[in-house]
PDB file of N, CA and C in Angstrom:
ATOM      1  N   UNK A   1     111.848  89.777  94.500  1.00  0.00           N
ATOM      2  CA  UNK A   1     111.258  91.027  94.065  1.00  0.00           C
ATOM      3  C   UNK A   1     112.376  92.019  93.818  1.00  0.00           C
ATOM      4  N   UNK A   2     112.240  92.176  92.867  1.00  0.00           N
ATOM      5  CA  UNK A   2     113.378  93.593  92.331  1.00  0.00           C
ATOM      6  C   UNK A   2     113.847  94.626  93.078  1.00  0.00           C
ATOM      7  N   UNK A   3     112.564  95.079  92.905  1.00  0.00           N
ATOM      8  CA  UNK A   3     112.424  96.398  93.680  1.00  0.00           C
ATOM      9  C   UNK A   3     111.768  96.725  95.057  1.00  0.00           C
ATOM     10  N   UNK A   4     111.799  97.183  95.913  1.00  0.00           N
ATOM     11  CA  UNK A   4     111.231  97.169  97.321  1.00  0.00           C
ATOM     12  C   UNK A   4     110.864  98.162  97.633  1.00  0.00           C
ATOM     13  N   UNK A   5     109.568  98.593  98.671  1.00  0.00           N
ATOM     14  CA  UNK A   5     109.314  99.820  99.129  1.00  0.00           C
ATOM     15  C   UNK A   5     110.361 100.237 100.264  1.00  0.00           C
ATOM     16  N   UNK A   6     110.304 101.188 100.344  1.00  0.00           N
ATOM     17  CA  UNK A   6     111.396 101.425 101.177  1.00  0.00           C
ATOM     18  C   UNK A   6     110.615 102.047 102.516  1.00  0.00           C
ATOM     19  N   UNK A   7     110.661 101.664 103.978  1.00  0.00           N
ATOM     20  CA  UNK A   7     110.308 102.546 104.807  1.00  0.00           C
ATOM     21  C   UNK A   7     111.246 102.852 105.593  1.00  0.00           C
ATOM     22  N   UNK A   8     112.270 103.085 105.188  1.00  0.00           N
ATOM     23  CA  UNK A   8     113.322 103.784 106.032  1.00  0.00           C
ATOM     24  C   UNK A   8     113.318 105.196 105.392  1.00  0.00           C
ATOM     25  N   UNK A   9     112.412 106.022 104.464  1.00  0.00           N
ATOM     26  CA  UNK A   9     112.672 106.991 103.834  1.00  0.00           C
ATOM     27  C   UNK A   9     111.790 107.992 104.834  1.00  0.00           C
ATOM     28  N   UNK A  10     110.824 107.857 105.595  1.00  0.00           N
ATOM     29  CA  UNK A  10     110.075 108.807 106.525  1.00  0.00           C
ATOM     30  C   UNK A  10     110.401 108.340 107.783  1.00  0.00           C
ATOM     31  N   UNK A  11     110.138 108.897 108.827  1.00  0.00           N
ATOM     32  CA  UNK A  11     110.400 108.465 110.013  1.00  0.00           C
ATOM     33  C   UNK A  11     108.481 107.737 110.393  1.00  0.00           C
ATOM     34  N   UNK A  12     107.945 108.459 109.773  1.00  0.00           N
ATOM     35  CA  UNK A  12     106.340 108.175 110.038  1.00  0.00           C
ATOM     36  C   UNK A  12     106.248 106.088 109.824  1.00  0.00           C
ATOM     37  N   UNK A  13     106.734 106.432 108.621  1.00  0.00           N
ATOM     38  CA  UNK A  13     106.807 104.872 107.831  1.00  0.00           C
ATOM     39  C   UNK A  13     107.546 104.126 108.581  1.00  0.00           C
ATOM     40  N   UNK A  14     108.965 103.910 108.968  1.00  0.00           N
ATOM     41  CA  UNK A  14     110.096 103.690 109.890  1.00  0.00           C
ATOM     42  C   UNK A  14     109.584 103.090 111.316  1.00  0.00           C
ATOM     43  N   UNK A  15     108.407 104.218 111.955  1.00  0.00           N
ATOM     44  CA  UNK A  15     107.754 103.832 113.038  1.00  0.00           C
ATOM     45  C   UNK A  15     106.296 102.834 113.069  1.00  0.00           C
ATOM     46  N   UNK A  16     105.866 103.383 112.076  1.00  0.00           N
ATOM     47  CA  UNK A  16     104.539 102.302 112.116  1.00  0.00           C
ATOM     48  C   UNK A  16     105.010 100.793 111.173  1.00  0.00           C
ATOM     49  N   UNK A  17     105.543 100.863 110.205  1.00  0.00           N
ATOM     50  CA  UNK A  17     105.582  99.369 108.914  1.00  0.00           C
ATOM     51  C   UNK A  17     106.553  98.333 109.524  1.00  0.00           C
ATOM     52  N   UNK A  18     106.369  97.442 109.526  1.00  0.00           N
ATOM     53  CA  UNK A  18     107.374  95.908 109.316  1.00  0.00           C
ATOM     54  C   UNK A  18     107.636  96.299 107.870  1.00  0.00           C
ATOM     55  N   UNK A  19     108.833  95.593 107.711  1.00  0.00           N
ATOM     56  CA  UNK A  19     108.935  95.063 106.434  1.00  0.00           C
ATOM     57  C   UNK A  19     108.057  94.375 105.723  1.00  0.00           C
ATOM     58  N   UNK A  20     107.296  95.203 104.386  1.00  0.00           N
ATOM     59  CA  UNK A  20     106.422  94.280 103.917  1.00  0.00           C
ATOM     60  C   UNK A  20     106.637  92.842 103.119  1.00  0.00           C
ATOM     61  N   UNK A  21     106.017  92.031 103.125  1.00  0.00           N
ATOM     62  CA  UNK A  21     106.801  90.725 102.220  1.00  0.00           C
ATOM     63  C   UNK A  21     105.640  90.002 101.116  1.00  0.00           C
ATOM     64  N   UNK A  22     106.196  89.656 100.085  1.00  0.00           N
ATOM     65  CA  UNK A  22     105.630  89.755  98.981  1.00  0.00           C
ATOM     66  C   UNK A  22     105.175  87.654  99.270  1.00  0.00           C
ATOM     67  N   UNK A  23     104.073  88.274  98.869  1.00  0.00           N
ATOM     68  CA  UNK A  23     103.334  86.829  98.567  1.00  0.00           C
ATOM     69  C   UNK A  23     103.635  86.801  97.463  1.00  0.00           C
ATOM     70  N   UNK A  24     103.520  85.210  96.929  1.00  0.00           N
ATOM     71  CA  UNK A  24     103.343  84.471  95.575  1.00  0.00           C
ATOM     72  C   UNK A  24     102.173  84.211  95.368  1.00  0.00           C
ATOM     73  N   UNK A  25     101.729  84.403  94.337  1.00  0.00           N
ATOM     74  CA  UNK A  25      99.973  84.215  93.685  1.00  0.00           C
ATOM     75  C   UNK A  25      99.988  82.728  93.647  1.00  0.00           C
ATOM     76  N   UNK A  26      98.776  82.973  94.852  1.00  0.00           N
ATOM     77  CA  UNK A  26      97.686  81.914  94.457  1.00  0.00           C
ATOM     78  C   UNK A  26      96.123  82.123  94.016  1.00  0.00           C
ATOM     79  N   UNK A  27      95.358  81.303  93.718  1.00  0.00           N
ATOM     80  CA  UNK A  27      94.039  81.729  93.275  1.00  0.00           C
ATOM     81  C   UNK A  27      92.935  82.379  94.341  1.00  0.00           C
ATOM     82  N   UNK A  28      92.195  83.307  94.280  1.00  0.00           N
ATOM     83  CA  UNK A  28      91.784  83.527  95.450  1.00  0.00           C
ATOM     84  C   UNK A  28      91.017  82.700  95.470  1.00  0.00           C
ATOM     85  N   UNK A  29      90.070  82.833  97.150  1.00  0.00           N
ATOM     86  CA  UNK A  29      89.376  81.788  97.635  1.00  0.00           C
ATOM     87  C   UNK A  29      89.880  80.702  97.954  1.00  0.00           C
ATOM     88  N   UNK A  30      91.045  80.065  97.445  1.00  0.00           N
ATOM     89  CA  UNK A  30      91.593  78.765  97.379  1.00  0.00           C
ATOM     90  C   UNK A  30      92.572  78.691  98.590  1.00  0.00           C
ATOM     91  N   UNK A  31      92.374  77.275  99.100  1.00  0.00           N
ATOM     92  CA  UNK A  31      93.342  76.956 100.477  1.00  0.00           C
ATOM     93  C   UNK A  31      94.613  76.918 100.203  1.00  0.00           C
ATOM     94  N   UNK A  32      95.163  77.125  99.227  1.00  0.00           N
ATOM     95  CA  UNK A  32      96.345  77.448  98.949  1.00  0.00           C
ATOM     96  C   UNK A  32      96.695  78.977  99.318  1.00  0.00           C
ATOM     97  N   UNK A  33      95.977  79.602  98.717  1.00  0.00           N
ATOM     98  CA  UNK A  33      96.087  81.045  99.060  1.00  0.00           C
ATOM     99  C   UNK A  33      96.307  80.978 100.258  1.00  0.00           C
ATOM    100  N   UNK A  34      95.379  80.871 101.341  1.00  0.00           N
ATOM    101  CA  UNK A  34      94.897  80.484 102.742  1.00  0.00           C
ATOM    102  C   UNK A  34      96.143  80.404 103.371  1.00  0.00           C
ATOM    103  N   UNK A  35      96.518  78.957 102.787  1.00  0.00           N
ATOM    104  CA  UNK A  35      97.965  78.747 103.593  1.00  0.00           C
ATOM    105  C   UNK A  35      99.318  79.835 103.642  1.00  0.00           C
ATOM    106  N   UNK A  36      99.183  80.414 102.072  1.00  0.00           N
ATOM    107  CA  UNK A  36     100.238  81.073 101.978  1.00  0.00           C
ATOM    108  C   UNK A  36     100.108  82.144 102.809  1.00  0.00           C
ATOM    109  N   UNK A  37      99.018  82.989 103.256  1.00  0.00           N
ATOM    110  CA  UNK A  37      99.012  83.862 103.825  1.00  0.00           C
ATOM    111  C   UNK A  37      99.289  83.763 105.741  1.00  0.00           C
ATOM    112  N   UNK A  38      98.851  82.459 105.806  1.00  0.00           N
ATOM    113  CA  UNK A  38      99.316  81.950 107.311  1.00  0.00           C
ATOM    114  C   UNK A  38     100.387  82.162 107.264  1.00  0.00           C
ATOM    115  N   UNK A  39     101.317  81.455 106.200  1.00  0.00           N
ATOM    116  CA  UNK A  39     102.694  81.018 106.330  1.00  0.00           C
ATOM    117  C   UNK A  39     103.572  82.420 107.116  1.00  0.00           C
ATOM    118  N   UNK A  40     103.199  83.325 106.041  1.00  0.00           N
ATOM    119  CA  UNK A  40     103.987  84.634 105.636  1.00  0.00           C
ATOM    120  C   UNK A  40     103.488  85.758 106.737  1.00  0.00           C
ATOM    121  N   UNK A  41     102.154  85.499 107.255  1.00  0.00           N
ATOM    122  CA  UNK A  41     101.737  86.763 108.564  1.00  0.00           C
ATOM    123  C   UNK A  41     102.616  85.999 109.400  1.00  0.00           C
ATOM    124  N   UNK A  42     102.962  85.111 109.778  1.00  0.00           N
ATOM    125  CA  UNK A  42     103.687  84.678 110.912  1.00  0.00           C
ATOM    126  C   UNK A  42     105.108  86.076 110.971  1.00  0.00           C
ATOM    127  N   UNK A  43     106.020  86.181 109.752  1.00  0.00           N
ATOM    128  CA  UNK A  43     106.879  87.337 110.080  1.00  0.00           C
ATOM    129  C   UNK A  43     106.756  88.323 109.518  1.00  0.00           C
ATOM    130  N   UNK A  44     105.488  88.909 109.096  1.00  0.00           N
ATOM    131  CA  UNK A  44     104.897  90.073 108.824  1.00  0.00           C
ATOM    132  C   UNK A  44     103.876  90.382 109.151  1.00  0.00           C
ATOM    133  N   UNK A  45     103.504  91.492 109.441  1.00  0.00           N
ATOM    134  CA  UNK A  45     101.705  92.386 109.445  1.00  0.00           C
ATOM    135  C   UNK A  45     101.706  93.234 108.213  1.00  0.00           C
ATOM    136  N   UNK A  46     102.446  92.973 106.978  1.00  0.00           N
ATOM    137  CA  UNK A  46     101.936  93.580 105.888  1.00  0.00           C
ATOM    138  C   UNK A  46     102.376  92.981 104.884  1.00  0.00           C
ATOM    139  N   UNK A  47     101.069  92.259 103.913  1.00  0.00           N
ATOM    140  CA  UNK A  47     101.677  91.298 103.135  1.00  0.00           C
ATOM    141  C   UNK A  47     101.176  91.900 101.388  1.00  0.00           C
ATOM    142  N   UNK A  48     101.869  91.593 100.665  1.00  0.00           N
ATOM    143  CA  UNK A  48     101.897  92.183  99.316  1.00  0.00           C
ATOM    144  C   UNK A  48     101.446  90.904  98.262  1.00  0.00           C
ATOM    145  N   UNK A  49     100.044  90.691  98.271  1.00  0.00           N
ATOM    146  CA  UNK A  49      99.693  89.343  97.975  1.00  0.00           C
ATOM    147  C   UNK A  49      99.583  89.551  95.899  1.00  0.00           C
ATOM    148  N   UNK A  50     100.508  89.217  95.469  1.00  0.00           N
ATOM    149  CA  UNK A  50     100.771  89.164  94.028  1.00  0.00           C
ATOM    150  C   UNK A  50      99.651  88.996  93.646  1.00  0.00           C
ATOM    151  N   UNK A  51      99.325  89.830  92.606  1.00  0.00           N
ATOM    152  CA  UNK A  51      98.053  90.382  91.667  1.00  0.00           C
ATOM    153  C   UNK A  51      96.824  90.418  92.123  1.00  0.00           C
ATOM    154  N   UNK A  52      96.591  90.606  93.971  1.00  0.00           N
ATOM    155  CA  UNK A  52      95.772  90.649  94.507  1.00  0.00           C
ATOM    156  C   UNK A  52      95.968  91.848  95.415  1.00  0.00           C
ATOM    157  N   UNK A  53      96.461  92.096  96.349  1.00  0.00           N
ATOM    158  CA  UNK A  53      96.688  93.358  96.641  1.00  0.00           C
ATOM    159  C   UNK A  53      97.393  93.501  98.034  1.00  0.00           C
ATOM    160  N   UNK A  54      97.097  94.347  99.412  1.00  0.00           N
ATOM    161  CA  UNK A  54      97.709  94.499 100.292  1.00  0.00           C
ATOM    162  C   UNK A  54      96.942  93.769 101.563  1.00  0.00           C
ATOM    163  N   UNK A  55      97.497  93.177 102.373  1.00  0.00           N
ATOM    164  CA  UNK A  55      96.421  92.719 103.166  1.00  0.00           C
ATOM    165  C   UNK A  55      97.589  93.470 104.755  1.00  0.00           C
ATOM    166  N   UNK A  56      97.041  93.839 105.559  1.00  0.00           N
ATOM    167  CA  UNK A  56      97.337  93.841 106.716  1.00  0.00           C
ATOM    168  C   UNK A  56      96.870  93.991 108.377  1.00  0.00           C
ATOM    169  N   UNK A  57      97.566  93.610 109.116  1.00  0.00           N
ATOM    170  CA  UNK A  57      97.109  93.201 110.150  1.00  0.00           C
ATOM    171  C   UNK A  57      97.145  94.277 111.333  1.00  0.00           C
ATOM    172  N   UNK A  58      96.610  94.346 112.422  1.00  0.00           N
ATOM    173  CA  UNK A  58      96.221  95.486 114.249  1.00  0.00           C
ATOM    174  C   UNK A  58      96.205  94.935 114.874  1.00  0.00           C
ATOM    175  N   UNK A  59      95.982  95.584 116.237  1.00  0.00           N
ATOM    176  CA  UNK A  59      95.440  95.132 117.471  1.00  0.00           C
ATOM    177  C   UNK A  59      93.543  95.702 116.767  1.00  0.00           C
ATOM    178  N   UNK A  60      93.983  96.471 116.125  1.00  0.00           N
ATOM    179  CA  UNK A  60      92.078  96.942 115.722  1.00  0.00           C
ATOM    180  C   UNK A  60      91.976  96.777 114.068  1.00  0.00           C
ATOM    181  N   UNK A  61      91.157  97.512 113.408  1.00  0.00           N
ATOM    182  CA  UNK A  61      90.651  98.124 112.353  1.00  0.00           C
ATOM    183  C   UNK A  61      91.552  99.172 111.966  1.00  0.00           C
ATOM    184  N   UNK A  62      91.147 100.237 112.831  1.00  0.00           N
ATOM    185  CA  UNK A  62      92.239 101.785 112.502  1.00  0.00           C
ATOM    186  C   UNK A  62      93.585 101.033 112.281  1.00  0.00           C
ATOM    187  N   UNK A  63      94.388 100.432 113.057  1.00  0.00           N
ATOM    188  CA  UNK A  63      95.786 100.228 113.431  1.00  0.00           C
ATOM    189  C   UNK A  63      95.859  99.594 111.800  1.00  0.00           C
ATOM    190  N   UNK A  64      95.266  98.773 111.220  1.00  0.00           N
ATOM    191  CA  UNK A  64      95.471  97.852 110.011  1.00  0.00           C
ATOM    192  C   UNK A  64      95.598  98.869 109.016  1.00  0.00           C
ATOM    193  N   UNK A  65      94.436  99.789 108.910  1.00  0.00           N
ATOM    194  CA  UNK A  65      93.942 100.758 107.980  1.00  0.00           C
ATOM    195  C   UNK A  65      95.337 102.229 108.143  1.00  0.00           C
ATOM    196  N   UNK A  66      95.431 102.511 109.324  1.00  0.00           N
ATOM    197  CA  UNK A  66      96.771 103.113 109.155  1.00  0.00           C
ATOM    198  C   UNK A  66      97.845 102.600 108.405  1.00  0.00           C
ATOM    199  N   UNK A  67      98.219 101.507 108.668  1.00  0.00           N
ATOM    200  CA  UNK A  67      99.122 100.784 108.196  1.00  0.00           C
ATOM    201  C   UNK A  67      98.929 100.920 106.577  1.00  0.00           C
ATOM    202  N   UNK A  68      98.311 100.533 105.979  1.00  0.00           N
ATOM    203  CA  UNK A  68      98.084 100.531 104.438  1.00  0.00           C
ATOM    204  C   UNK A  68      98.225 101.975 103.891  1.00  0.00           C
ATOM    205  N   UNK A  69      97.756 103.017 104.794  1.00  0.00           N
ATOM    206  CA  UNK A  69      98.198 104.298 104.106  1.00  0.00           C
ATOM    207  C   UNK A  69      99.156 104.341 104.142  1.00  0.00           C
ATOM    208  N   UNK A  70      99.708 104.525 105.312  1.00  0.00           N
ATOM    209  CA  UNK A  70     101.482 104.998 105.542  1.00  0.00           C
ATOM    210  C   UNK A  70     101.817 104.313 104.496  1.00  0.00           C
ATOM    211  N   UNK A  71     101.611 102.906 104.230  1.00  0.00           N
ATOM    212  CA  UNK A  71     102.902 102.179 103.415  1.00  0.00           C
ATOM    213  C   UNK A  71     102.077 102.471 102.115  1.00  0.00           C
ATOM    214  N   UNK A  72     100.982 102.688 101.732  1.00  0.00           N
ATOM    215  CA  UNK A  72     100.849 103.783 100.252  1.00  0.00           C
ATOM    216  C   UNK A  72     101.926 105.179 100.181  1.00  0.00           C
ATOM    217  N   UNK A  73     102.208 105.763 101.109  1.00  0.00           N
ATOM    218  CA  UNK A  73     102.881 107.285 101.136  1.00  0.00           C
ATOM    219  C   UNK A  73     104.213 106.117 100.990  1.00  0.00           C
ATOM    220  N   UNK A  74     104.835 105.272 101.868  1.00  0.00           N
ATOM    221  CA  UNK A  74     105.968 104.452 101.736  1.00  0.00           C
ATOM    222  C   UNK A  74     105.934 104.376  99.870  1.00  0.00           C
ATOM    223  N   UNK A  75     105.385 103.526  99.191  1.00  0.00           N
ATOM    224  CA  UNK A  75     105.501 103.511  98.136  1.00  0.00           C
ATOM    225  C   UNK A  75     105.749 104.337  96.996  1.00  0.00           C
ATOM    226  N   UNK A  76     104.828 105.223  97.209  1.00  0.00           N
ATOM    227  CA  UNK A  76     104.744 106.516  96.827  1.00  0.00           C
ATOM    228  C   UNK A  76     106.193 107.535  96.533  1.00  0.00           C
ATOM    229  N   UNK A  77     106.741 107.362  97.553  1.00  0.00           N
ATOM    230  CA  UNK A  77     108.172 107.941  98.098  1.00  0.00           C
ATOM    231  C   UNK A  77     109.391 107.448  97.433  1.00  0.00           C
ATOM    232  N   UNK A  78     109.275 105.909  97.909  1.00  0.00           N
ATOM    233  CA  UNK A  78     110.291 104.976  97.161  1.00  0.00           C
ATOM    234  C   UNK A  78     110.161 105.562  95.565  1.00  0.00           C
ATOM    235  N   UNK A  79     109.159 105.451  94.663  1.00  0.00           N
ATOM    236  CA  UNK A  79     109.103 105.968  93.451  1.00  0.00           C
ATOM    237  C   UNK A  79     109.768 106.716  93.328  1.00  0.00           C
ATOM    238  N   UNK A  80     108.853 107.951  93.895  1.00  0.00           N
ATOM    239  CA  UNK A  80     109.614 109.825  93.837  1.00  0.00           C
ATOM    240  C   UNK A  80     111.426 109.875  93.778  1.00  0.00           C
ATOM    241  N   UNK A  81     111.851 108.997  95.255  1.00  0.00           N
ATOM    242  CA  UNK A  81     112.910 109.249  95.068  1.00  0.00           C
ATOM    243  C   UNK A  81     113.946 108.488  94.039  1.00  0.00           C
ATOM    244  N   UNK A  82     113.964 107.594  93.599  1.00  0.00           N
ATOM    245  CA  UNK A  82     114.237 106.385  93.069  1.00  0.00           C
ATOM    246  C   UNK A  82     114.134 107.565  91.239  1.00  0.00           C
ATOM    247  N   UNK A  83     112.864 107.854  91.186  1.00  0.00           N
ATOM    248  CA  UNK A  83     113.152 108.466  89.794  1.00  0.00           C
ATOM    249  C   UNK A  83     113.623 109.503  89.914  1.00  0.00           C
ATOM    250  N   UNK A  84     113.889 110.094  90.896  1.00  0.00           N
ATOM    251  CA  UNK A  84     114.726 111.752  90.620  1.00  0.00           C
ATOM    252  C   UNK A  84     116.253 111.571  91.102  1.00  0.00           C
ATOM    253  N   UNK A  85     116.904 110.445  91.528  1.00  0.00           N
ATOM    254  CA  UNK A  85     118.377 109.699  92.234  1.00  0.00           C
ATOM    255  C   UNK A  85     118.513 110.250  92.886  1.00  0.00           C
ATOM    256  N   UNK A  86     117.911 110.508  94.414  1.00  0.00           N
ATOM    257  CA  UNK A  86     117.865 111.315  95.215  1.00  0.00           C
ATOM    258  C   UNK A  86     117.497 110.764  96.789  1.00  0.00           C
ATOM    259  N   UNK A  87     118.002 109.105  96.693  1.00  0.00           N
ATOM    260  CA  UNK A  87     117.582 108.656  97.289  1.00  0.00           C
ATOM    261  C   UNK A  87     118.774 108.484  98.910  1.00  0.00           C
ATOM    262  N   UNK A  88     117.872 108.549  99.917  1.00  0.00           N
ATOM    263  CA  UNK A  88     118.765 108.913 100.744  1.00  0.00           C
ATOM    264  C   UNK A  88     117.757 108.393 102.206  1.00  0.00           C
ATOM    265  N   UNK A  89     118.026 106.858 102.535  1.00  0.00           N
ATOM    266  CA  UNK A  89     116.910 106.568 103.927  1.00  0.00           C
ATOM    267  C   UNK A  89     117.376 107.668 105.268  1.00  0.00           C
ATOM    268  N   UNK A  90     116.328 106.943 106.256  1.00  0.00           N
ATOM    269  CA  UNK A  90     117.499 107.430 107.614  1.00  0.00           C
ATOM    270  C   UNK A  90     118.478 106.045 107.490  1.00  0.00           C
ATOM    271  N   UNK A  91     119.222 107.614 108.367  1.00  0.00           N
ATOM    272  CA  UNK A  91     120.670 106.570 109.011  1.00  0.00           C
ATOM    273  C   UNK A  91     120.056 105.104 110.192  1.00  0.00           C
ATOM    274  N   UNK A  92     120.876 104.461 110.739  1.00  0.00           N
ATOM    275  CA  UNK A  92     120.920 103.114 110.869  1.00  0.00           C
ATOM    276  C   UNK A  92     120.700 104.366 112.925  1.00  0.00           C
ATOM    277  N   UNK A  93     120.886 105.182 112.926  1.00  0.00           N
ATOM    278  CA  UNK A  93     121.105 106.276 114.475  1.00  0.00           C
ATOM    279  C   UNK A  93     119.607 106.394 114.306  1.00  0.00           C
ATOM    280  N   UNK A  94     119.188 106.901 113.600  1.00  0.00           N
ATOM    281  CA  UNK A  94     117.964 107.697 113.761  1.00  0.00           C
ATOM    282  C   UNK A  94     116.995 106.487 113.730  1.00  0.00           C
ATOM    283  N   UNK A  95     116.810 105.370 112.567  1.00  0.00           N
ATOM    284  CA  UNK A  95     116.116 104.354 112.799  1.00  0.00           C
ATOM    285  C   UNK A  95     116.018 103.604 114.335  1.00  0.00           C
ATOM    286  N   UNK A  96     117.326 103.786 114.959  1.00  0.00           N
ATOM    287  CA  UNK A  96     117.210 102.962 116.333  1.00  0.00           C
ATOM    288  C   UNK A  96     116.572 104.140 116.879  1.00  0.00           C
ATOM    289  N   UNK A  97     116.930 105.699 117.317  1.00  0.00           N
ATOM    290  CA  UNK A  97     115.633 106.371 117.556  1.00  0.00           C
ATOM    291  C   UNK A  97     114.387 106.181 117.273  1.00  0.00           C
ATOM    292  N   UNK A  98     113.930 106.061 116.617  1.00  0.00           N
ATOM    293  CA  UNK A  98     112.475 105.981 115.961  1.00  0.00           C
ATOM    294  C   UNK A  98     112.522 104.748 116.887  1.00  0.00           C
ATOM    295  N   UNK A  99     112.806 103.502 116.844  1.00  0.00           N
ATOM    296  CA  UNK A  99     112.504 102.335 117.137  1.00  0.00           C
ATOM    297  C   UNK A  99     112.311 102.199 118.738  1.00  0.00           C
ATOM    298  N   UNK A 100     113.085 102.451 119.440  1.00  0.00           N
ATOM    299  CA  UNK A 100     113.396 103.281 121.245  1.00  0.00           C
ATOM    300  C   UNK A 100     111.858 103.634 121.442  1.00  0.00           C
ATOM    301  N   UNK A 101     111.913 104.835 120.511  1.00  0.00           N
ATOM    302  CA  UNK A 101     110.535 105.592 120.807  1.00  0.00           C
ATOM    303  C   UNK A 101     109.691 105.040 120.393  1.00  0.00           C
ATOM    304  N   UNK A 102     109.051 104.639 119.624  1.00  0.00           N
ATOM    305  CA  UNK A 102     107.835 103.577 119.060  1.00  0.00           C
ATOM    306  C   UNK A 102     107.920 102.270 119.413  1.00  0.00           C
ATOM    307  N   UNK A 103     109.062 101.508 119.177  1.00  0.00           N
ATOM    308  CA  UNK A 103     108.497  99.583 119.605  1.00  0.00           C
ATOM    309  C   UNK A 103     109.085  99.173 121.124  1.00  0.00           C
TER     310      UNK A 103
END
């Protein structure tokens, strides 16, 4: 994938997202799909299922459904900054903050 969302650009994003990881299209409904999505939740809770959409994972409902916003505002951001060259994550200090305090 080319291009990537970035969640090192908020601290909000930083604390709640894994790295999201891009599925390869398969057909929906199909055990192929199925599998691919086993494969790939194993080292993610947010998967970017090619020409199908976002799928992600909680301990609940809310926790999943949070997740998909933040990483909409994640996306969102990556754009913004990316088209104005203004792009600037946290530092590698503040991410291990965030991380201390949240995981």
């Amino acid at each position: 994938m080319k291009n990537k969302i970035n969640i090192n650009l908020t601290a909000e994003a930083c604390a709640i997202l894994e790295e999201p990881l891009f599925v390869p299209y398969a057909l929906m409904g199909t055990k192929k799909l199925a599998e691919l999505v086993a494969d790939y939740i194993e080292k993610s809770d947010i998967l970017l299922l090619e020409n199908h959409g976002v799928l992600t994972t909680g301990i609940n409902l809310l926790q999943a459904f949070d997740k998909i916003e933040v990483l909409e505002n994640a996306a969102r951001m990556t754009l913004i900054v990316d088209f104005a060259g203004k792009k600037k994550s946290l530092s590698k200090e503040k991410i291990k903050e965030i991380e201390k305090l949240f995981r």
